[in-house]
C-alpha atoms as a PDB file:
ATOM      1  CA  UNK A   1     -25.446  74.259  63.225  1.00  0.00           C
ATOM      2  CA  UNK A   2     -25.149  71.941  66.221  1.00  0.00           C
ATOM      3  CA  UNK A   3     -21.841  70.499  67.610  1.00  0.00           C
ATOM      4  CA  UNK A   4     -22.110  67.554  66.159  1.00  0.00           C
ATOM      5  CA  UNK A   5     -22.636  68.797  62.437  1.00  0.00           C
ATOM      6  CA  UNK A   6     -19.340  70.794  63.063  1.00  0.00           C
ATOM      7  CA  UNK A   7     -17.777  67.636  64.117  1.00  0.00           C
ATOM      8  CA  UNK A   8     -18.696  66.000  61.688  1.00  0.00           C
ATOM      9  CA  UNK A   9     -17.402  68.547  58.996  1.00  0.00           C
ATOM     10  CA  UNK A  10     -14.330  68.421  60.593  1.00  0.00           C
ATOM     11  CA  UNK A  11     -13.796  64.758  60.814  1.00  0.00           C
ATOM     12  CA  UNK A  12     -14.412  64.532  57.270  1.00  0.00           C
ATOM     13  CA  UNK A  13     -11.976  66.955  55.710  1.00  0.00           C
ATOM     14  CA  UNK A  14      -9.384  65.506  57.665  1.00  0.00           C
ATOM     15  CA  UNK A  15     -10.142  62.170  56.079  1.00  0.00           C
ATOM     16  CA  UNK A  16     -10.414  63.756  52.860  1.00  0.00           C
ATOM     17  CA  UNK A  17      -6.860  65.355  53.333  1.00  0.00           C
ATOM     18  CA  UNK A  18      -5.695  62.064  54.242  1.00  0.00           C
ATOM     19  CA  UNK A  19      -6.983  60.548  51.406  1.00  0.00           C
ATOM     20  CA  UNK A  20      -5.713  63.066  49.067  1.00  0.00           C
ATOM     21  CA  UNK A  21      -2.088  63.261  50.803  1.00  0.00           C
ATOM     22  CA  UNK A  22      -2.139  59.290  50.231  1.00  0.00           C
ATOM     23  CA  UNK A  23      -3.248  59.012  47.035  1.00  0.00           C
ATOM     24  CA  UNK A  24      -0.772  61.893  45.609  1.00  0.00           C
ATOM     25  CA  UNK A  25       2.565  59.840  47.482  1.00  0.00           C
ATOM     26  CA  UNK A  26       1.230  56.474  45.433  1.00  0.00           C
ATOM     27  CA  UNK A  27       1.753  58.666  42.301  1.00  0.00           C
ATOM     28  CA  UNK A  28       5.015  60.164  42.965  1.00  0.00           C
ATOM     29  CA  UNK A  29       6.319  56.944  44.511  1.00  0.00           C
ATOM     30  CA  UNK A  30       5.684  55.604  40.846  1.00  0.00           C
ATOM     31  CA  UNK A  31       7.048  58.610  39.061  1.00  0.00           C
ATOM     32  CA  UNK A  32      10.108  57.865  40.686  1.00  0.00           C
ATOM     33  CA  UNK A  33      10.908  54.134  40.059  1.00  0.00           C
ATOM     34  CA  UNK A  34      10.435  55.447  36.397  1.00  0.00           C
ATOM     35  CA  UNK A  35      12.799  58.134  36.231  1.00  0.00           C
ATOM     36  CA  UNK A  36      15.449  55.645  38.172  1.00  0.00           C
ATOM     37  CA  UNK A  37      14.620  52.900  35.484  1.00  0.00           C
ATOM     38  CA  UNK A  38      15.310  55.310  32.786  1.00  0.00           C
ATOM     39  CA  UNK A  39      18.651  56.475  34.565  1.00  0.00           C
ATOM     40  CA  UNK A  40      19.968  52.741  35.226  1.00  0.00           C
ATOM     41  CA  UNK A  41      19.532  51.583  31.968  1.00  0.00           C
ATOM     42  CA  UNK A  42      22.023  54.918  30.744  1.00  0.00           C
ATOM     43  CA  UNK A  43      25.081  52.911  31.060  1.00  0.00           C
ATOM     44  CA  UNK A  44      27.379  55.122  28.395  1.00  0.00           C
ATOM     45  CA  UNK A  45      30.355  56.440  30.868  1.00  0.00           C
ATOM     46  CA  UNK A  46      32.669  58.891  29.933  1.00  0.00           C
ATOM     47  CA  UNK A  47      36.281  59.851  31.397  1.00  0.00           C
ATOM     48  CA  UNK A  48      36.723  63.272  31.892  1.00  0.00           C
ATOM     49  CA  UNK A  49      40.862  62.473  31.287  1.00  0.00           C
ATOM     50  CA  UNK A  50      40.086  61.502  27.322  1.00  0.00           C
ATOM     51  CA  UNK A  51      38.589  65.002  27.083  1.00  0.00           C
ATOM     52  CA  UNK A  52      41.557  67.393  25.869  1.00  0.00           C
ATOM     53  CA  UNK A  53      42.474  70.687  27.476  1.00  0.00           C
ATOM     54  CA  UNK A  54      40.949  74.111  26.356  1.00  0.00           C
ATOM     55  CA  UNK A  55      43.299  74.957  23.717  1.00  0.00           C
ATOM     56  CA  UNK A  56      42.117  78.305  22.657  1.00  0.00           C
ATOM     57  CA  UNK A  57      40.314  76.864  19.350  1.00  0.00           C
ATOM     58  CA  UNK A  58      37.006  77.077  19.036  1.00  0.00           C
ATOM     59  CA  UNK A  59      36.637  73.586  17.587  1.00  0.00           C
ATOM     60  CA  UNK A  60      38.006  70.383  18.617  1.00  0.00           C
ATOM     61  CA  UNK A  61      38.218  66.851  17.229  1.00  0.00           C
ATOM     62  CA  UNK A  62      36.872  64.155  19.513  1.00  0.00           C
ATOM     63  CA  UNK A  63      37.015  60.634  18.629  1.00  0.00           C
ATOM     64  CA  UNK A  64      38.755  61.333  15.114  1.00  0.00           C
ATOM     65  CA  UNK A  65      35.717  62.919  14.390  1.00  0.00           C
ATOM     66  CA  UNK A  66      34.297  59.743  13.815  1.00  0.00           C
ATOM     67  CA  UNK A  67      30.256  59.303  15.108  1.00  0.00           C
ATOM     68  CA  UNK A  68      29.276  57.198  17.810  1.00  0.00           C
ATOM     69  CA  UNK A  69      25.382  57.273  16.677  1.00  0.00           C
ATOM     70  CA  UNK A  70      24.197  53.792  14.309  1.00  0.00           C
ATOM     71  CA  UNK A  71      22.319  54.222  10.651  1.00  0.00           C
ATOM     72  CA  UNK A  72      19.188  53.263  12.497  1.00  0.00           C
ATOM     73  CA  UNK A  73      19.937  56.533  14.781  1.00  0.00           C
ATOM     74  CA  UNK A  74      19.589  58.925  11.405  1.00  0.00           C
ATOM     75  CA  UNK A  75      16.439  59.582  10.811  1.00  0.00           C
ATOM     76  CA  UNK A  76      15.823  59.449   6.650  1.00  0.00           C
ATOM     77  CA  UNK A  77      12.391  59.994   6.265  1.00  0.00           C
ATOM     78  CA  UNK A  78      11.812  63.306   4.886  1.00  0.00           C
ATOM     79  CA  UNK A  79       8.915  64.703   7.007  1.00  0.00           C
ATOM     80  CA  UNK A  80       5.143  65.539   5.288  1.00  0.00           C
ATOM     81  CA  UNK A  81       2.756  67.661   6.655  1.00  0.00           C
ATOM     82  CA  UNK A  82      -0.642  67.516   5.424  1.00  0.00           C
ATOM     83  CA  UNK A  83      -2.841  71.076   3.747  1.00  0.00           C
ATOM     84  CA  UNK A  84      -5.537  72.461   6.346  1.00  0.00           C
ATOM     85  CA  UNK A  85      -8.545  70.752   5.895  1.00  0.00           C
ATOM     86  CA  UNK A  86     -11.347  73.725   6.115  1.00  0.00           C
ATOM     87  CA  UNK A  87      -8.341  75.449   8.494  1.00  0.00           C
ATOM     88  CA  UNK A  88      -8.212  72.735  10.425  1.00  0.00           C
ATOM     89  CA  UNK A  89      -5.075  71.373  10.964  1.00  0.00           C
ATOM     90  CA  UNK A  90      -4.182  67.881  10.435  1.00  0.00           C
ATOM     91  CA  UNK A  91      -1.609  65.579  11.777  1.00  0.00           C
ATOM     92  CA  UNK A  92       2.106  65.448  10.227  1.00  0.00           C
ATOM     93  CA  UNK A  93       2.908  62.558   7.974  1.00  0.00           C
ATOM     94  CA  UNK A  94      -0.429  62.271   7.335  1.00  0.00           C
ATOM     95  CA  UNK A  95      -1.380  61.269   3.746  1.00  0.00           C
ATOM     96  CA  UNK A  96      -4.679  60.868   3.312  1.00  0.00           C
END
């Protein structure tokens, strides 16, 4: 090989690393504005003073024992998973 082929070979992996390093920042740059969406809309605060004391008991009552989850939290639907098909499996709550 000549000097110039060498060169050549050089120049491009550089670019190629370039391109790669650039490329991977765009995707983490987006990861990130995801994970802090997901965190700012997490407004539920709670005060570490309305938690009691370690007692010695091994269960406490917080909140009168009274939920803080909705009826649309409770999942109902009893789940169904289908026979294998020749082995194969198919997908849950499948009914056909």
């Amino acid at each position: 090989m000549n000097k110039n082929t060498k060169k050549l070979k050089r120049i491009a992996i550089i670019l190629l690393y370039i391109i790669i390093t650039a490329v991977s920042v765009n995707f983490n740059i987006g990861k990130e504005n995801q994970t802090s969406n997901i965190i700012e809309n997490d407004k539920i605060s709670y005060a570490i003073s309305n938690i009691p004391k370690y007692s010695g008991e091994i269960f406490i009552e917080i909140n009168n024992n009274v939920p803080q989850f909705t009826a649309q939290d409770i999942s109902i639907q009893k789940d169904y998973y289908s026979d294998l098909e020749n082995g194969r499996v198919r997908k849950g709550n499948d009914k056909n």
